[in-house]
Structures are given as structure tokens and as C-alpha cells.
Protein backbone atom coordinates (compact mmCIF):
# COMPACT_ATOMS: atom_id res chain seq x y z
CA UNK A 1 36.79 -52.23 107.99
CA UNK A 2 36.59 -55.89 108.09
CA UNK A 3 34.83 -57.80 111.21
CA UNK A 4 36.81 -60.80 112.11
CA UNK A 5 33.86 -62.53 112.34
CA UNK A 6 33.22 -62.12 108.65
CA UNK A 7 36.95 -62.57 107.57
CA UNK A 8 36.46 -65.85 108.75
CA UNK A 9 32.96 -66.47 108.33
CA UNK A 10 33.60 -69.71 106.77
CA UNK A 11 36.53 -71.37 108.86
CA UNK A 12 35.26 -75.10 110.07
CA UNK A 13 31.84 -74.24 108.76
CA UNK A 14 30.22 -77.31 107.68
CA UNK A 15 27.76 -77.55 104.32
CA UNK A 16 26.39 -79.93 102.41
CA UNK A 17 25.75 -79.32 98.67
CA UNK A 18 23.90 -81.74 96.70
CA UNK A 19 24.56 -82.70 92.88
CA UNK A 20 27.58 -80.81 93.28
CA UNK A 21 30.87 -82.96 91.13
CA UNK A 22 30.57 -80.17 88.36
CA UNK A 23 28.45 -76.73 87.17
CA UNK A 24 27.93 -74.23 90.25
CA UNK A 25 27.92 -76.33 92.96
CA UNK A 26 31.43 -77.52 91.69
CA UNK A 27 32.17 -73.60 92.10
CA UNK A 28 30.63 -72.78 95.35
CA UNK A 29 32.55 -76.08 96.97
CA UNK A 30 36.21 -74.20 95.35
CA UNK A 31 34.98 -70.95 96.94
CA UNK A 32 33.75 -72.36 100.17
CA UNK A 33 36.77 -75.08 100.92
CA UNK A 34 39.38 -72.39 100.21
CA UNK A 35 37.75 -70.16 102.73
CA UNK A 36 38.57 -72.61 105.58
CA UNK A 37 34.69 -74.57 104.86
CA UNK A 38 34.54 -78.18 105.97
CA UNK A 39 32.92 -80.20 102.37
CA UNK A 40 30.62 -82.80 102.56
CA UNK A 41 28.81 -83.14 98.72
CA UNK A 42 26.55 -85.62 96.96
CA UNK A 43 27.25 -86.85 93.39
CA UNK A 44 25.50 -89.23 90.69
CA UNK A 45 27.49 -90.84 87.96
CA UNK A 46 30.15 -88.34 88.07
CA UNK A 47 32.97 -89.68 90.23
CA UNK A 48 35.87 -88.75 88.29
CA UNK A 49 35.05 -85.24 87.83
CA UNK A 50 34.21 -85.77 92.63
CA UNK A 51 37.64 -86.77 92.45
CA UNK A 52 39.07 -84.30 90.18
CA UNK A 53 37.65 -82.03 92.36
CA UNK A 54 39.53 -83.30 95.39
CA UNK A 55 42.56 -83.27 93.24
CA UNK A 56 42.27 -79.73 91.92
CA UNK A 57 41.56 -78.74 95.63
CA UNK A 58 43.92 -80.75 97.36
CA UNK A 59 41.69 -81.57 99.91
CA UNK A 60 42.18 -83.20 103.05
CA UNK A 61 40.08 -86.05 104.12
CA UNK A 62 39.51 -84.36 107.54
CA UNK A 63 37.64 -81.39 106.02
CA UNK A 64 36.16 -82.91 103.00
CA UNK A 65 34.10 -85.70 101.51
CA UNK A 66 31.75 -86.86 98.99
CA UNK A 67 28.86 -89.82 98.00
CA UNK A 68 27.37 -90.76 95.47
CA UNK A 69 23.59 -90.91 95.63
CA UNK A 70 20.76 -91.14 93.24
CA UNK A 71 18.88 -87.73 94.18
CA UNK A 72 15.69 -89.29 92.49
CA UNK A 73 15.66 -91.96 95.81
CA UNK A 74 14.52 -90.86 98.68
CA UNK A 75 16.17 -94.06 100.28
CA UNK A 76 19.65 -93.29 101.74
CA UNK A 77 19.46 -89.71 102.74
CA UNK A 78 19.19 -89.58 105.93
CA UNK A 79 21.92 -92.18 106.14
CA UNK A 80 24.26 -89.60 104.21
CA UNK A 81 23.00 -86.71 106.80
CA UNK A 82 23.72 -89.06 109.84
CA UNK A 83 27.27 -90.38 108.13
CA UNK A 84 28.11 -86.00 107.59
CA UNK A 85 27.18 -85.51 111.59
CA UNK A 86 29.47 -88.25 112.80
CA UNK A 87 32.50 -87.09 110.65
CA UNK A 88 32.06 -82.96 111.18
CA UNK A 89 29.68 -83.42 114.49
CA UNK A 90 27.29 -80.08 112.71
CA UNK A 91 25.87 -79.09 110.11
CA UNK A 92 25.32 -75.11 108.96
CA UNK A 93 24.49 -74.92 105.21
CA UNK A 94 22.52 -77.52 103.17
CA UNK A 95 22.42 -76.10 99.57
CA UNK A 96 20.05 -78.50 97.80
CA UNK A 97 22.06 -78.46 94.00
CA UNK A 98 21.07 -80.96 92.76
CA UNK A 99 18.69 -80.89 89.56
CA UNK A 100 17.52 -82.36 85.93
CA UNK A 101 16.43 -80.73 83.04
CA UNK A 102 14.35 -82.42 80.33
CA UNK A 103 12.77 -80.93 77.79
CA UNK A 104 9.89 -82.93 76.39
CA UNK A 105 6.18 -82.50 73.86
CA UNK A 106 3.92 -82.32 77.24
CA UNK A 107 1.33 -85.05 74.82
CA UNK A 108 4.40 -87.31 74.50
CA UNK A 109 5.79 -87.07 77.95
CA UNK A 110 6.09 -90.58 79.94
CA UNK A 111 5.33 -90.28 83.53
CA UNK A 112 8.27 -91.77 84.39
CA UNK A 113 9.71 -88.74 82.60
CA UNK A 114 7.33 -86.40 84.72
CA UNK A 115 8.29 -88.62 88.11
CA UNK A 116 12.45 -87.45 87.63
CA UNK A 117 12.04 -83.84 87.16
CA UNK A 118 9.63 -83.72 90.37
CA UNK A 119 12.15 -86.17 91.96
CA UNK A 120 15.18 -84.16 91.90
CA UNK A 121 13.87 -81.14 91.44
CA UNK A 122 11.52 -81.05 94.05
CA UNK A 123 11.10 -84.07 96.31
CA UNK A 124 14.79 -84.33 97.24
CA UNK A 125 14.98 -80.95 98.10
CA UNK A 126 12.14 -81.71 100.75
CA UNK A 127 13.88 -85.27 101.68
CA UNK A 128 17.39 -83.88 102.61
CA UNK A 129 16.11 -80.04 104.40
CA UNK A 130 13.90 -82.59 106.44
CA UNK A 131 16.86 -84.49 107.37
CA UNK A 132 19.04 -81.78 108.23
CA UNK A 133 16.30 -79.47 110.14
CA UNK A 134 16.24 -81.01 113.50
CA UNK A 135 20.38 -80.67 114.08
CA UNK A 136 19.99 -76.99 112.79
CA UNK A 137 17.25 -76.52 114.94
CA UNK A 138 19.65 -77.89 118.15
CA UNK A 139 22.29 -76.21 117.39
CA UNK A 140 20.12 -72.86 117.01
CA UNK A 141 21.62 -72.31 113.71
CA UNK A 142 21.47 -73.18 109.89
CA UNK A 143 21.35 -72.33 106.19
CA UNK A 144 18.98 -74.13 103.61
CA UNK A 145 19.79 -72.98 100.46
CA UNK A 146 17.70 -74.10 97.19
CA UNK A 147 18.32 -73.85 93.53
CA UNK A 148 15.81 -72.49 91.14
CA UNK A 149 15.63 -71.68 87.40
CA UNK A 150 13.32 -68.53 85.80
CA UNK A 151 11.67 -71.20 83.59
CA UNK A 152 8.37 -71.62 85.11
CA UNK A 153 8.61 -69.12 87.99
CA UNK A 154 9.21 -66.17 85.69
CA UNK A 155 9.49 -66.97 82.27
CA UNK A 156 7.43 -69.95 80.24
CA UNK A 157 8.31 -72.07 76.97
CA UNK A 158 7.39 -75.10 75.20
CA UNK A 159 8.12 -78.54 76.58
CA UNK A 160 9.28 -77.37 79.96
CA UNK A 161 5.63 -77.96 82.03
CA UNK A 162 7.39 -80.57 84.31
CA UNK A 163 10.78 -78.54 84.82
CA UNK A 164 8.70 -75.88 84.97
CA UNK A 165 6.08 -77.21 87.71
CA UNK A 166 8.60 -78.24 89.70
CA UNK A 167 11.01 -75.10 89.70
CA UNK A 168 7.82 -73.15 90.81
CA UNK A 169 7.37 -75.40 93.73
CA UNK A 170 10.31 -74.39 95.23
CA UNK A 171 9.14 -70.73 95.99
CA UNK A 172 6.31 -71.77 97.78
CA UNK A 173 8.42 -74.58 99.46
CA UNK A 174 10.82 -71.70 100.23
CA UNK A 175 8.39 -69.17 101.49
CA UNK A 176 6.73 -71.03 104.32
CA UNK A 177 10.10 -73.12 105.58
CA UNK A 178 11.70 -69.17 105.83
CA UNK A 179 8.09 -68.88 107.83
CA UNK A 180 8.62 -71.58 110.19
CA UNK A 181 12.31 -71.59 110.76
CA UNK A 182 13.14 -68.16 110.98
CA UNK A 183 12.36 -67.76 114.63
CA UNK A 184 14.93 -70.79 115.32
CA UNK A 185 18.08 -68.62 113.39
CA UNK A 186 17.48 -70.98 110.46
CA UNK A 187 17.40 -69.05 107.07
CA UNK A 188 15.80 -70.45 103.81
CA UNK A 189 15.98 -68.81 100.55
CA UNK A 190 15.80 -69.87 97.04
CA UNK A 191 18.95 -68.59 94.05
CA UNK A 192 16.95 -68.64 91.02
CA UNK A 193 19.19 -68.86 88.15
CA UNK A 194 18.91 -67.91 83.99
CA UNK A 195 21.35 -70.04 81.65
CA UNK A 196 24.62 -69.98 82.95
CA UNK A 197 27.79 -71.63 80.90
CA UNK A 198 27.93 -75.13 82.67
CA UNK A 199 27.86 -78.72 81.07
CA UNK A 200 24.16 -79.29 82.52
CA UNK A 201 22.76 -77.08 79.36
CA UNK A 202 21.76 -78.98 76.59
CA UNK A 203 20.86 -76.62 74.49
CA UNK A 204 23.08 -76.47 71.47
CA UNK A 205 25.77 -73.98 70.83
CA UNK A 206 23.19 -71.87 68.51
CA UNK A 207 20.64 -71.62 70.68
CA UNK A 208 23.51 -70.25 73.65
CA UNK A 209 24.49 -67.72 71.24
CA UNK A 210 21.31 -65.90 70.46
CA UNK A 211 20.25 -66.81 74.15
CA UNK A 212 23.66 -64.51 74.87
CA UNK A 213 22.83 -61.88 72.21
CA UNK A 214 18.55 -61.44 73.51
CA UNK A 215 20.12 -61.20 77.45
CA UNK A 216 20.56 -57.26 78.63
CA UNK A 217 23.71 -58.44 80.09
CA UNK A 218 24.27 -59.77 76.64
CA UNK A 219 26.21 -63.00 77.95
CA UNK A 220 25.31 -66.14 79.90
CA UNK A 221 26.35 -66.47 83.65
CA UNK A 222 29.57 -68.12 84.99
CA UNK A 223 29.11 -70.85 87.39
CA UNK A 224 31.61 -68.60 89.77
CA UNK A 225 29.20 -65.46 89.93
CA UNK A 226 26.27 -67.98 90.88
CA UNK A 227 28.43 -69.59 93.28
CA UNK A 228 29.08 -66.31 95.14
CA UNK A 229 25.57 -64.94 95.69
CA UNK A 230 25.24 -68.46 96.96
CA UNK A 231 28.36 -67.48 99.51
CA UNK A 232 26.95 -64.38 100.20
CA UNK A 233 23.35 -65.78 101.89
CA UNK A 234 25.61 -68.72 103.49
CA UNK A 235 27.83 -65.37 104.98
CA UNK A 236 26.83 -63.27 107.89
CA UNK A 237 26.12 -60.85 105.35
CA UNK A 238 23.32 -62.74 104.67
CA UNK A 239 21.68 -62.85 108.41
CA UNK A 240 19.00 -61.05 107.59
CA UNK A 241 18.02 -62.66 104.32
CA UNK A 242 14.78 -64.96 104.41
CA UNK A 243 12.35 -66.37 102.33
CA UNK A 244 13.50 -64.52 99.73
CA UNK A 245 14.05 -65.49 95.79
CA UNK A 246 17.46 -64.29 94.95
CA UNK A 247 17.68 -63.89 90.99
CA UNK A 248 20.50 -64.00 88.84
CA UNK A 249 20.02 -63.98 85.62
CA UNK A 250 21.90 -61.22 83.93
CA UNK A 251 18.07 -59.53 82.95
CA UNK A 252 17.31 -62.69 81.38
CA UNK A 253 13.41 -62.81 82.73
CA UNK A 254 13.14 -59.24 81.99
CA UNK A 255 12.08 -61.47 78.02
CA UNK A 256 9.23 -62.58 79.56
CA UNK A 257 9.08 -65.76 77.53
CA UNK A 258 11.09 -68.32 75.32
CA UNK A 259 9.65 -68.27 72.06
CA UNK A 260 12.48 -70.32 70.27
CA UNK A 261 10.53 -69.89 66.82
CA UNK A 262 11.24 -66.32 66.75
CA UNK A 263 14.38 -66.33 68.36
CA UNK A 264 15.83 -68.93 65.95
CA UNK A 265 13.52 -69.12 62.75
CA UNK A 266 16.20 -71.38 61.06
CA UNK A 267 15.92 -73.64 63.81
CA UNK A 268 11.99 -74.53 63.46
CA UNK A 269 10.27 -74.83 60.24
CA UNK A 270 7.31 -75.33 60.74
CA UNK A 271 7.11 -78.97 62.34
CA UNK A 272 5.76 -79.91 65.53
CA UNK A 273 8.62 -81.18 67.34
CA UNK A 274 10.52 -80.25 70.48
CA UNK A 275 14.13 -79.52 70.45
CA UNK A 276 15.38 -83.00 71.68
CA UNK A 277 13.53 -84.46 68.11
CA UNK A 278 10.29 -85.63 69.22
CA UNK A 279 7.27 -85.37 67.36
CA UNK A 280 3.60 -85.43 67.98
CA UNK A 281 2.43 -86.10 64.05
């Protein structure tokens, strides 16, 4: 039987989901503005697909909205936090989305290059929880939700030390928040993700395919199934889930490792080069 309260577990909820125009956070915003969810959602460079979004959803302006904002600033979050309390007066979920993947020789990485991945990755994660904490903590209630990867937590590969580094961060970022906040009804966990079919992977179509083929699941992920176990820790089903790292990766870290040479022989013949072309001869 169905509790009410879960039937409409979502109706005038209010969440925030960072980097979220397409991928799984476009997903979890369908799932969660459907189910009666008011939308407030940060975007960079990707306002058509924001307002495609809006389109698709037919949203109304009273329960939904969206910025764009540069997640590698710190500048001008709490400004967004303060302008999504004076249009929905609460927040419940922040579901920190957003994130950049660059895969780079570690001897031929710029810092610059080292600076973004921690940026998004990592520091804004830390710059919009902050700014959302003390209304949650108020209002006795909130979700912080972040966004991890197996590379670098649980599986390792070539040119993927910064993306790595900073996807390990968040566990221990994670851990201790679910530490601290629990005892104020705020719940932290961490959705670590394999390779999921989304227009963020760079990888080319070969490497997906024998990716898909090595996986015990045998296929990538859909942005939809990510978005749900998402859902689920934003649900009262998920009151009693904290500080926990929620994988879903169809058995994809079960590998252990991502040794592209072996998986794709044709691929690499012998040169020292990553798979975006640079080399270190």
C-alpha cells in the first residue's frame, strides 16, 4: 500500500540541480517537475537545450527556473541561492550536477587544465552545499546530493589524475558533511556513476562499444535510471540513507581498471599519446 506521504513526496518540493540543461540532471529535472517538484537549475553555455527543456516540459514560471552560471566561479552563487529562496521561500534538495571531464598526459597537463576539473568538480560542490546549509539547517530539513564517477574512486586509467583526484574528493567531502548534518535531518550522499549514454562522453563511438561489450550488464547506463536512484535518496524512501556512496554502474568497477591498450589494441600502437592526441615525444 502506498503512504500518501510518499505518493506525493515531491509536490512543491523545491531542488536545485546544478549543470543540469542536458545528460542526467536533464532527466532527474523531467522526473522531479512531473512529480509536482518546484525547478530551480544552473546551466553554462547551454541555453537552448535550458529552454528546450522548459518547452518539452511545459513549465510554468511559478514552479520553475533556470541561470546560467560558470560552475568554475565561485562568484555569484550565493546570489543564485538567495535569488531561489525569494522565488520558492525553501530549499530541500541541492544535487550538485554539475561536472567536466578532461582527459590529459599528466607531464603535459597545464594547471589551468588541473584548476577546472578541481573547480567544477570539487570546489563548486563545496561553494553551493555551503550556501544552501544554513536554510536547510532552519528549516530542519534538506537533501545534498553529489555526483561522482568510478574513475579514481574505484577504478584508475591513464590521463585521468585530475578527474580522478577530484572525483575521490567527493567521498571524503561526503562522509564527514553526512557526519555533521545528520543530527539536523540533513542527508548527504554521493551517486557515483560508470559511463552512461549522455552527450558529456567524449569518448568515441568505438571505445562506447567495447566499453558496452567488457560491462557485466553488457550496456552503458541511461541518463533516466541514474536520474531515479537520484529520486529515490531525494524520496522518503531515502530517510535513512547517509553518507553513503550509491553506485551505479551496471558492474562496471567490478574491471578494476581501464587499460584502453588491451581493450582496444587497434586503437594504440604503440605511441605515447593520450586519447584527445597529445603527445609527450
Amino acid at each position: 500500500m502506498i503512504n500518501k506521504s510518499e505518493f506525493n513526496a515531491f509536490e512543491d518540493k523545491v531542488y536545485l540541480i546544478t549543470g543540469a540543461a542536458q545528460g542526467i540532471g536533464r532527466e532527474l529535472i523531467k522526473q522531479l517537475y512531473k512529480d509536482g517538484a518546484k525547478i530551480f537549475f544552473t546551466y553554462y553555455q547551454d541555453h537552448d537545450f535550458a529552454q528546450s527543456l522548459k518547452d518539452e516540459l511545459l513549465a510554468d514560471d511559478e514552479r520553475f527556473s533556470f541561470v546560467e552560471h560558470d560552475a568554475r566561479k565561485m562568484d555569484g552563487v550565493k546570489a543564485i541561492v538567495n535569488r531561489l529562496l525569494e522565488k520558492f521561500g525553501r530549499i530541500d534538495g541541492l544535487v550538485n550536477n554539475a561536472g567536466y571531464k578532461l582527459d590529459r598526459s599528466f607531464p603535459l597537463m597545464k594547471d589551468e587544465e588541473w584548476e577546472d576539473q578541481m573547480s567544477i568538480n570539487l570546489n563548486s560542490v563545496y561553494k553551493y552545499t555551503r550556501s544552501v546549509i544554513l536554510p536547510m539547517i532552519r528549516q530542519r530539513y534538506g537533501r545534498v546530493i553529489n555526483m561522482g564517477a568510478i574513475s579514481g574512486p574505484l577504478i584508475s586509467g591513464p590521463y585521468q589524475v585530475a578527474y580522478g583526484a577530484s572525483k575521490a574528493g567527493l567521498i571524503g567531502f561526503t562522509k564527514s558533511l553526512a557526519w555533521e548534518l545528520g543530527p539536523k535531518n540533513i542527508n548527504v550522499n554521493l551517486v557515483t556513476t560508470g559511463m552512461a549514454e549522455t552527450n558529456g562522453i567524449k569518448f568515441p563511438p568505438e571505445i562506447r562499444k567495447v566499453w558496452a561489450e567488457n560491462i557485466p550488464c553488457r550496456r552503458l547506463a541511461n541518463p533516466s535510471e541514474v536520474a531515479s536512484m537520484v529520486k529515490y535518496l531525494l524520496s522518503p524512501l531515502g530517510d535513512y540513507v547517509t553518507g553513503q556512496n550509491m553506485i551505479i554502474d551496471g558492474g562496471m568497477s567490478l574491471l578494476g581498471f581501464t587499460n584502453f591498450k588491451m581493450l582496444l589494441p587497434n586503437h594504440f600502437r604503440g605511441e605515447t599519446k593520450n586519447i584527445v592526441g597529445s603527445s609527450i615525444e
